[in-house]
N, C-alpha and C. Protein backbone atom coordinates (compact mmCIF):
# COMPACT_ATOMS: atom_id res chain seq x y z
N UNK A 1 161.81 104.03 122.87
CA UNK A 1 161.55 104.04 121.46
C UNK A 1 160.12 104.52 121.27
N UNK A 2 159.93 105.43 120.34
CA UNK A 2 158.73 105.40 120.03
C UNK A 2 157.91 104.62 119.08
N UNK A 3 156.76 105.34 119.56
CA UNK A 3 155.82 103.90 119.29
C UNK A 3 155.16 104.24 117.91
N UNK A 4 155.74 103.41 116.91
CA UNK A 4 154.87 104.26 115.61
C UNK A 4 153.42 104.00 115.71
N UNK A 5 152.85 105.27 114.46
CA UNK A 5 151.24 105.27 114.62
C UNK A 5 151.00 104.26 113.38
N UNK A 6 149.79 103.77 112.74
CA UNK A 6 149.77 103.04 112.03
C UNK A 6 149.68 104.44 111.07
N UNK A 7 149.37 103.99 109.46
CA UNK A 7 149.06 105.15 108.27
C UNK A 7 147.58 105.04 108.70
N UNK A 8 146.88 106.31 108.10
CA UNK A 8 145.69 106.54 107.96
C UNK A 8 145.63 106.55 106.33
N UNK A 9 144.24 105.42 105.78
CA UNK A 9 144.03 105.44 105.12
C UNK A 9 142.84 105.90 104.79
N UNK A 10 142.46 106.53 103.65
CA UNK A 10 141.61 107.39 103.11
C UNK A 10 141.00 106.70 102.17
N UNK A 11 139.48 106.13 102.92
CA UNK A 11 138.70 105.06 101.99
C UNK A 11 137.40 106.15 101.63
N UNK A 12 137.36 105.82 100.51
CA UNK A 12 136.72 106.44 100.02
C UNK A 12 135.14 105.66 100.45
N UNK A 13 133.90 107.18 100.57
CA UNK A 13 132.96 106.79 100.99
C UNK A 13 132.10 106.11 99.60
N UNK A 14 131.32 105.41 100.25
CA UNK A 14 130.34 104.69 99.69
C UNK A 14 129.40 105.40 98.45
N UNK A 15 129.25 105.27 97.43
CA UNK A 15 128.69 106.15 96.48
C UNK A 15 127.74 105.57 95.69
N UNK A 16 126.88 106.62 95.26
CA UNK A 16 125.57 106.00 94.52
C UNK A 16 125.93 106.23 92.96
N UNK A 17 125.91 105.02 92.19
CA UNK A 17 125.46 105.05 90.74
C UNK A 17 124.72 106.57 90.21
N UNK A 18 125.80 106.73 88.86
CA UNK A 18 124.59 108.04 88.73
C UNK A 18 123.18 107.35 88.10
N UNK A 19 123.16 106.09 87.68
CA UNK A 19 121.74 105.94 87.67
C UNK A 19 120.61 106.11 88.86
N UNK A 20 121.51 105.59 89.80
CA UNK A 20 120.86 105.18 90.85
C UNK A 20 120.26 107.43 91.56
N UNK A 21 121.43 107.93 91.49
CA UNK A 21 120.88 109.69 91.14
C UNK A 21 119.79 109.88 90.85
N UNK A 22 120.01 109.70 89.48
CA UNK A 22 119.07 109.76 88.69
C UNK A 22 117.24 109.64 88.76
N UNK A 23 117.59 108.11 89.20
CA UNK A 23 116.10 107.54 89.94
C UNK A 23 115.58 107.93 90.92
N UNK A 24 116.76 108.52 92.08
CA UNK A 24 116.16 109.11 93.09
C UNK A 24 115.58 110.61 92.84
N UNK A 25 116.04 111.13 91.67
CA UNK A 25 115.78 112.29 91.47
C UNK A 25 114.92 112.69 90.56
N UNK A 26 114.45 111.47 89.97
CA UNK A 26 113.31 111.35 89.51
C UNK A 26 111.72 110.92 90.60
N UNK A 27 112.20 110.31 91.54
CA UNK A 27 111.30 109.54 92.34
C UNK A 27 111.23 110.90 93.64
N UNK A 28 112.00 111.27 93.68
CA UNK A 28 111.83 113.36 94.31
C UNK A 28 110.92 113.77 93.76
N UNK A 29 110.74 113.83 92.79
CA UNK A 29 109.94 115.07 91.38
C UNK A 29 108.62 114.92 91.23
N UNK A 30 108.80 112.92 91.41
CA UNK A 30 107.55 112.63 90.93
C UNK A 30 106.41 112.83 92.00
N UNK A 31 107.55 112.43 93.12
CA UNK A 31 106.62 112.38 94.66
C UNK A 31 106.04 113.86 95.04
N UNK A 32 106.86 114.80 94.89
CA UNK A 32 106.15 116.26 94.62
C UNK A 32 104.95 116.62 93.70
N UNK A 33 105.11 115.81 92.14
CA UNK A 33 104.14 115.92 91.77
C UNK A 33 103.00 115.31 92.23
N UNK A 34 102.50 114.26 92.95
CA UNK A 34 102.05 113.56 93.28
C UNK A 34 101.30 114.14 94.49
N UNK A 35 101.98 114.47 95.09
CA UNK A 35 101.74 114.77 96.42
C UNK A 35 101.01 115.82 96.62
N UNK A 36 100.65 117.00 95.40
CA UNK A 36 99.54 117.75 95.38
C UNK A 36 98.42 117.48 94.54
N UNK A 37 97.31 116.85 95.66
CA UNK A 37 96.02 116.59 94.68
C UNK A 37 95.17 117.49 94.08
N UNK A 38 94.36 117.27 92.97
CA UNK A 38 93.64 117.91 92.61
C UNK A 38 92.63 119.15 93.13
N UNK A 39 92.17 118.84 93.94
CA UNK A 39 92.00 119.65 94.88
C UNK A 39 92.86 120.99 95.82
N UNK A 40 93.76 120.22 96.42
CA UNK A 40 95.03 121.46 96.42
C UNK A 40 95.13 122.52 95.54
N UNK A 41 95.31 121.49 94.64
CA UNK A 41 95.95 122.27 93.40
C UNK A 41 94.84 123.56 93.04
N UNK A 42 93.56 123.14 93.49
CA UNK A 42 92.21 124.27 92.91
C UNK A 42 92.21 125.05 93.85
N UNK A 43 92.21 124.52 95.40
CA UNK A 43 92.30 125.58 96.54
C UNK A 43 93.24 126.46 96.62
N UNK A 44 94.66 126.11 95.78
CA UNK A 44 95.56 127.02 95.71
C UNK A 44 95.80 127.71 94.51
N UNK A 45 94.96 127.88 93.64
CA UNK A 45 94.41 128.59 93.08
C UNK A 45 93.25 129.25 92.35
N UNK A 46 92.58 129.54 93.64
CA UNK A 46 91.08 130.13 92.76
C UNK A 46 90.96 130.94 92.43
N UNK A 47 91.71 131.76 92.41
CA UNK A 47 91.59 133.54 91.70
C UNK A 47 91.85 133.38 90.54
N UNK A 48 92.09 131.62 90.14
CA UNK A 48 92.65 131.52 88.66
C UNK A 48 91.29 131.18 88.04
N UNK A 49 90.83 129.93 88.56
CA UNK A 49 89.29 129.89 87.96
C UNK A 49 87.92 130.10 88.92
N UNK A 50 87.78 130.98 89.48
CA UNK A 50 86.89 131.45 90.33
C UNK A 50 86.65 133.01 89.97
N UNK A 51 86.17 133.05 88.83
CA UNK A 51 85.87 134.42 88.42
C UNK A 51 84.28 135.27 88.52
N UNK A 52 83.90 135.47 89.78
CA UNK A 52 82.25 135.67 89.67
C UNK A 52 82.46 136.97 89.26
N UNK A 53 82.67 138.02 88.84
CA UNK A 53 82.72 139.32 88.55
C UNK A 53 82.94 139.04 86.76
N UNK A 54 83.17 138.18 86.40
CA UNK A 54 83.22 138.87 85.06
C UNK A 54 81.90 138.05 84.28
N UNK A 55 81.48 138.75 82.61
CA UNK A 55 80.12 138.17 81.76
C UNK A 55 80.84 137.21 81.22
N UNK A 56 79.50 136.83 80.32
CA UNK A 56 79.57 135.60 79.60
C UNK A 56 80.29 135.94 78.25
N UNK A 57 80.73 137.07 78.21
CA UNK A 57 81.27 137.21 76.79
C UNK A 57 83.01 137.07 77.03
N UNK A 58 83.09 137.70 78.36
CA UNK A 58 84.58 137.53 79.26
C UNK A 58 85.02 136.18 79.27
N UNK A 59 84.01 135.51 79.52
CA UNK A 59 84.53 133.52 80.30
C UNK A 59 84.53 133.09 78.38
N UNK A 60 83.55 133.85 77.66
CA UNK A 60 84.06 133.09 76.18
C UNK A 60 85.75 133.43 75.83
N UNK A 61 85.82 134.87 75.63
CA UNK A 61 87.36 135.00 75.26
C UNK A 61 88.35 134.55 75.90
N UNK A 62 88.21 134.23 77.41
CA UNK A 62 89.39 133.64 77.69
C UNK A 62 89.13 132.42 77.53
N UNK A 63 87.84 131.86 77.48
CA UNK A 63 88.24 129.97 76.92
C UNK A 63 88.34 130.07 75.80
N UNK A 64 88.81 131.25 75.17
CA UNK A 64 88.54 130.58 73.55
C UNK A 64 90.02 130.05 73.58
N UNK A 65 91.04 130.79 73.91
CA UNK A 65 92.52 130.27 74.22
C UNK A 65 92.84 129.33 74.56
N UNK A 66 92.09 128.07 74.89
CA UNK A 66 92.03 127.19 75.93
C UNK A 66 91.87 125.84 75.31
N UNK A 67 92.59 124.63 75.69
CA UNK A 67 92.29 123.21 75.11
C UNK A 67 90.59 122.92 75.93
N UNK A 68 90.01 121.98 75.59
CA UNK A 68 88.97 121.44 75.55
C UNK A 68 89.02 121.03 76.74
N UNK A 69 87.83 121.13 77.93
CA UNK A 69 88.08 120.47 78.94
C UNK A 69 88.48 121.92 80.51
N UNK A 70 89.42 122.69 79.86
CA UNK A 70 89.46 124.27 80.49
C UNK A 70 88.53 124.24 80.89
N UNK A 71 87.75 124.97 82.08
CA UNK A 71 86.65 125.66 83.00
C UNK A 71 87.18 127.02 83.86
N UNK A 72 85.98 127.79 83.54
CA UNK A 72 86.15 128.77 84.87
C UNK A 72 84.66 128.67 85.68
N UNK A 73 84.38 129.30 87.14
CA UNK A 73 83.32 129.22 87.33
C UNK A 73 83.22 131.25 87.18
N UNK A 74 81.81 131.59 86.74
CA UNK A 74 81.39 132.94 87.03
C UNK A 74 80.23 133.11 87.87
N UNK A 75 79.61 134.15 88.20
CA UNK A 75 78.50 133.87 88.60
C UNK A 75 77.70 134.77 87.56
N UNK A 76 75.97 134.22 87.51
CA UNK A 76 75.87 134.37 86.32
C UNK A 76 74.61 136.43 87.63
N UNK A 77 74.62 137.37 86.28
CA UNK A 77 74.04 138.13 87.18
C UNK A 77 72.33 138.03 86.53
N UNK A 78 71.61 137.20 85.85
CA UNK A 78 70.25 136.94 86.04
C UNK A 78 69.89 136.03 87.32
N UNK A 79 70.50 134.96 87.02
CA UNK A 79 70.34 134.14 88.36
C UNK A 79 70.36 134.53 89.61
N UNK A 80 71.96 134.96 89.78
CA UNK A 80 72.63 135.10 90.64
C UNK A 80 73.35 134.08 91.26
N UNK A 81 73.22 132.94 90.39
CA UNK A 81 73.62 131.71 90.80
C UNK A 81 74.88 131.22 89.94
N UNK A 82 76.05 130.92 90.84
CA UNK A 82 77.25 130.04 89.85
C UNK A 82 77.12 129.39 88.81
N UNK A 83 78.00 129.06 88.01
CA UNK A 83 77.91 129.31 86.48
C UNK A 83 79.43 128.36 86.08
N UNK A 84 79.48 127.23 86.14
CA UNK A 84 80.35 126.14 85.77
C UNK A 84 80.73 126.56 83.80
N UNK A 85 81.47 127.40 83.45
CA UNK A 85 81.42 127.30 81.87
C UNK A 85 82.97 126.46 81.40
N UNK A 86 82.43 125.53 80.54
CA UNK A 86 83.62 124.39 80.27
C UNK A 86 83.60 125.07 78.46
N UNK A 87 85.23 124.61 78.36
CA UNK A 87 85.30 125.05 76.71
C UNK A 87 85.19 123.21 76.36
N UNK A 88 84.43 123.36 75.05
CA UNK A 88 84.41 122.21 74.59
C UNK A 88 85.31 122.38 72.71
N UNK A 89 85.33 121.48 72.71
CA UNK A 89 85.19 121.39 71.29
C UNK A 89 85.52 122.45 70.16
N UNK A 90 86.04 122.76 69.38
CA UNK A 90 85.30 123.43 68.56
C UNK A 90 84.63 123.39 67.93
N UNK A 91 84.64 122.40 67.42
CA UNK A 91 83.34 122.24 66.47
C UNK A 91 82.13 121.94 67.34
N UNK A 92 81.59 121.87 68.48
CA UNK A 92 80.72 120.88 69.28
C UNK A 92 79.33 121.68 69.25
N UNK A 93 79.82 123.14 69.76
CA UNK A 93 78.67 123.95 69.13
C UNK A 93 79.24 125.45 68.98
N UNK A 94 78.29 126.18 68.45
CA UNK A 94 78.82 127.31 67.72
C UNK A 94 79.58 128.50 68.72
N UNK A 95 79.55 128.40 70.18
CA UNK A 95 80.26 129.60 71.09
C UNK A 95 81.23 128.67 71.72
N UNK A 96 81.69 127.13 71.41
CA UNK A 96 82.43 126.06 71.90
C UNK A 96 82.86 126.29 73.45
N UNK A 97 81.89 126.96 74.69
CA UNK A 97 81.45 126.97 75.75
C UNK A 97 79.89 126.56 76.12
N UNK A 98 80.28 125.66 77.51
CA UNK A 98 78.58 125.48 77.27
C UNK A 98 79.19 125.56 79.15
N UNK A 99 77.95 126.02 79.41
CA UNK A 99 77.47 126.64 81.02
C UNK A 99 76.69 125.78 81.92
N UNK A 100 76.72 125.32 82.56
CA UNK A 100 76.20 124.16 83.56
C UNK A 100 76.11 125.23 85.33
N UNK A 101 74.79 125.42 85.37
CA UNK A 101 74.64 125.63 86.56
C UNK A 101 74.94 125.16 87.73
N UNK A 102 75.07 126.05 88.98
CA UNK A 102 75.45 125.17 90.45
C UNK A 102 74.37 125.77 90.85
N UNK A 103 73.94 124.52 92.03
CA UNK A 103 72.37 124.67 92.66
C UNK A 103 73.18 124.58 94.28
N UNK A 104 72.46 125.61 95.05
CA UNK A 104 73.42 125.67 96.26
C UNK A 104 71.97 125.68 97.06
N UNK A 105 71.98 124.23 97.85
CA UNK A 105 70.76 124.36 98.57
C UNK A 105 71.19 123.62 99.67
N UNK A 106 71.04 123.72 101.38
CA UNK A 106 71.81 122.88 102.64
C UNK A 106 72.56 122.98 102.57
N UNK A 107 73.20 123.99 102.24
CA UNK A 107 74.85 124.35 102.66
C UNK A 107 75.80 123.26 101.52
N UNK A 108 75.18 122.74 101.02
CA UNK A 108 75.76 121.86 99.88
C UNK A 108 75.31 121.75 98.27
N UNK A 109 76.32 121.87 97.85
CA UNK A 109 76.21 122.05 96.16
C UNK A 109 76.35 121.57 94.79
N UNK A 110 74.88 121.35 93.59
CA UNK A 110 75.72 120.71 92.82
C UNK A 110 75.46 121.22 91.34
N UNK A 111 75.89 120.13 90.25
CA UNK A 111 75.24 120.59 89.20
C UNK A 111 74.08 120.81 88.85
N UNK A 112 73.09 121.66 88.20
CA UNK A 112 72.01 121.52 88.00
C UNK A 112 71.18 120.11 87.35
N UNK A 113 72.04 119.70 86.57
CA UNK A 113 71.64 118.74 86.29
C UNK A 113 72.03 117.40 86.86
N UNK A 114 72.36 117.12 88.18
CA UNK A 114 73.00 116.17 88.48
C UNK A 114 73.00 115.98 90.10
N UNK A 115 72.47 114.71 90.53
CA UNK A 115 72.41 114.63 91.80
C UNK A 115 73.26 114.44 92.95
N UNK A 116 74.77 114.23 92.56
CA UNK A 116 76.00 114.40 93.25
C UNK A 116 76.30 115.69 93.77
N UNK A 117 75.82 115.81 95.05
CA UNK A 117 75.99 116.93 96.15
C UNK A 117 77.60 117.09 96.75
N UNK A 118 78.30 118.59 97.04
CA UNK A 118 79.29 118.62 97.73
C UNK A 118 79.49 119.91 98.93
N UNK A 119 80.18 119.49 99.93
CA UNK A 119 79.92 120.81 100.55
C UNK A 119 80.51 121.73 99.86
N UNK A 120 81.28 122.26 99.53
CA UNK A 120 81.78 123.46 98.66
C UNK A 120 82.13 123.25 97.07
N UNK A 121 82.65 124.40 96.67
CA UNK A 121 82.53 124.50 95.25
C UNK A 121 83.86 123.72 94.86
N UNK A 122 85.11 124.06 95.58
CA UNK A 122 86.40 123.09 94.95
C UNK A 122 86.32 121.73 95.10
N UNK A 123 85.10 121.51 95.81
CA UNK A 123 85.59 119.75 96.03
C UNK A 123 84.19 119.32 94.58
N UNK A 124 83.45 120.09 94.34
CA UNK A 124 82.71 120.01 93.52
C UNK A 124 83.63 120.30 92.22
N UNK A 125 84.39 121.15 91.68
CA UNK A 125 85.54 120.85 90.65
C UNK A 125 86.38 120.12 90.76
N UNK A 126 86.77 119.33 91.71
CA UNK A 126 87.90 118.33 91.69
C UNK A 126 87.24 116.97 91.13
N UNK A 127 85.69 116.84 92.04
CA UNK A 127 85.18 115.19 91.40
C UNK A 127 85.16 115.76 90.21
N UNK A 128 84.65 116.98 89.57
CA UNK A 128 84.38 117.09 87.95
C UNK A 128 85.88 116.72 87.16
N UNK A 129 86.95 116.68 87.50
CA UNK A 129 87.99 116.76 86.96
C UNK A 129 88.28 115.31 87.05
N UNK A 130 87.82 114.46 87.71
CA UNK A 130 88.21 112.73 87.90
C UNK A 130 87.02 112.27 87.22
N UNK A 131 85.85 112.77 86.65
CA UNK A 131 84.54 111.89 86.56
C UNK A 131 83.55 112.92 85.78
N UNK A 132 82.83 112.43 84.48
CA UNK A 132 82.55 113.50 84.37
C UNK A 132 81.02 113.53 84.33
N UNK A 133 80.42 112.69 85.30
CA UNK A 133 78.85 112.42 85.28
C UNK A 133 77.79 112.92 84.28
N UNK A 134 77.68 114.48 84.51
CA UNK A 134 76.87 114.86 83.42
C UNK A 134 77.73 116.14 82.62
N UNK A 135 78.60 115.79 82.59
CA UNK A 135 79.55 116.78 81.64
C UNK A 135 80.12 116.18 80.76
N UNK A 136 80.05 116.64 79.51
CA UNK A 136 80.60 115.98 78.09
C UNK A 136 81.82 115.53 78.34
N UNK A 137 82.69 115.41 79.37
CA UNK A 137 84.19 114.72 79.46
C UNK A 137 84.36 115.84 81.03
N UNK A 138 85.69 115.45 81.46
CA UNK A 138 86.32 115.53 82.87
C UNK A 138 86.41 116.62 82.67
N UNK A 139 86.85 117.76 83.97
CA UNK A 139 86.96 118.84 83.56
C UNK A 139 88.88 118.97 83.28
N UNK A 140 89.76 119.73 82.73
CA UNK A 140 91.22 119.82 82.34
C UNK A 140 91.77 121.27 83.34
N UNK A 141 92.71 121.00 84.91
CA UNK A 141 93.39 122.16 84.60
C UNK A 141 94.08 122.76 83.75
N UNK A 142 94.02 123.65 83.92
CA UNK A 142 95.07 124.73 83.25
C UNK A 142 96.43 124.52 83.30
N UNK A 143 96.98 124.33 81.92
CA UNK A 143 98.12 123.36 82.00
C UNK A 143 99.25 123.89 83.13
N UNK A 144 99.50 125.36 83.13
CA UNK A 144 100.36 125.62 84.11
C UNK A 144 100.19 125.09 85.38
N UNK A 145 98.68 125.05 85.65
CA UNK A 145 98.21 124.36 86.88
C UNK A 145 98.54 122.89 87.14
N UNK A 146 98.14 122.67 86.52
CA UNK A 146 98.94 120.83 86.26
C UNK A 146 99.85 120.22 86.37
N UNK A 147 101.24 121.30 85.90
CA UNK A 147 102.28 121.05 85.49
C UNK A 147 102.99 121.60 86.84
N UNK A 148 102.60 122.06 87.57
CA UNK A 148 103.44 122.86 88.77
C UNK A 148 103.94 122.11 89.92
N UNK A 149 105.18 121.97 90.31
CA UNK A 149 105.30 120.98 90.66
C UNK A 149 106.01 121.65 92.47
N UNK A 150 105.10 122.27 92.58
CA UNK A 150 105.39 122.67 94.08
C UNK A 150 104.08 123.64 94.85
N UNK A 151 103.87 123.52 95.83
CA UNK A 151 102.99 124.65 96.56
C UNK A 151 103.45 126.50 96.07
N UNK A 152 104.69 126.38 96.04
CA UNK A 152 105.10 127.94 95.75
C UNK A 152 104.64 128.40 94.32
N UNK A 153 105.18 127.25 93.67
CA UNK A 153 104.34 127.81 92.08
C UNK A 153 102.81 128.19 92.08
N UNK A 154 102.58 127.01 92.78
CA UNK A 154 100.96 127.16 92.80
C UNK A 154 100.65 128.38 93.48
N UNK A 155 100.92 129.34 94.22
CA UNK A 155 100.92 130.25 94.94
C UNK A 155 101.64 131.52 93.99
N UNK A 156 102.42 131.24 93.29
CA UNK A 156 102.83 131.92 92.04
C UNK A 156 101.92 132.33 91.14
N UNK A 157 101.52 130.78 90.61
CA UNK A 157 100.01 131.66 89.90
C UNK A 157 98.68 132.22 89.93
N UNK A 158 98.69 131.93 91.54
CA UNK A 158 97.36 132.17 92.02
C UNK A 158 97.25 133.96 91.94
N UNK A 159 98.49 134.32 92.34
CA UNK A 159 98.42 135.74 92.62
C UNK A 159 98.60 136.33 91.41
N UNK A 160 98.78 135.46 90.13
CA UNK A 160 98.42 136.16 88.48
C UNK A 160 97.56 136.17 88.40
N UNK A 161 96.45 135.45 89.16
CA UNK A 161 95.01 135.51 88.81
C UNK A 161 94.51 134.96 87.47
N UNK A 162 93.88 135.30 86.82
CA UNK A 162 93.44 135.16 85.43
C UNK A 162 94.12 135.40 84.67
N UNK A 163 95.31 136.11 84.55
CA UNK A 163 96.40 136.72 83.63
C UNK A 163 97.45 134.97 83.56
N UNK A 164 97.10 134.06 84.21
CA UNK A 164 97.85 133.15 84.06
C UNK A 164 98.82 132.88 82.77
């Protein structure tokens, strides 16, 4: 006689709540956002605000487009020395850019007016963006910059350059 087989039953696998989706796929997104600091975020794109080739009339028109808090750096050509210009305000004063020198002395650099030294210039815009010692408020990326929620984007807009 043969020997019957038992049935195979077809249990269904174990499944996640679409809330439970949801959260994870929120807690994905967020951890990406997260996970590129401020800094990153400037090293991977400085061709966006690292403009030493252009004047002071250039760094006005493109901050004029710009929420409060925007920066580019230029370099300035009397000095010859970097050139921190933040858009403020509009009403705050009449070209609603104001220019804050970088003093580059020991291989380390800071504001002119301000005794917080860094070795390079992005780690010197990143504390400006958490703290704003002697700057009228923090400095603000550029919202696309902000909002990007991966290394590739950020690498996306780097190579728009200023055309961001």
């Amino acid at each position: 006689m043969a020997q019957q087989e038992e049935p195979l039953y077809d249990f269904p696998e174990p499944t996640q709540s679409s809330q439970q989706r949801k959260l994870l796929a929120h807690q994905r997104g967020r951890g990406s956002l997260r996970s590129i600091s401020v800094l990153d975020r400037l090293l991977l794109t400085v061709p966006v605000w690292l403009q030493l080739s252009i004047n002071p009339a250039t760094a006005l028109h493109i901050l004029q487009r710009e929420p409060p808090g925007n920066f580019l750096v230029r370099k300035s050509r009397t000095s010859q020395r970097n050139v921190l210009c933040v858009r403020l305000a509009d009403d705050s004063v009449p070209s609603f850019v104001q220019q804050f020198g970088i003093r580059e002395e020991q291989c380390t650099m800071c504001l002119e007016t301000s005794a917080i030294r860094f070795p390079d210039l992005p780690r010197l815009v990143s504390f400006y963006c958490v703290s704003r010692d002697v700057l009228p408020f923090p400095l603000e990326l550029p919202e696309a910059i902000a909002k990007a929620t991966s290394h590739k984007e950020l690498e996306s807009i780097s190579h728009m350059g200023i055309g961001w």
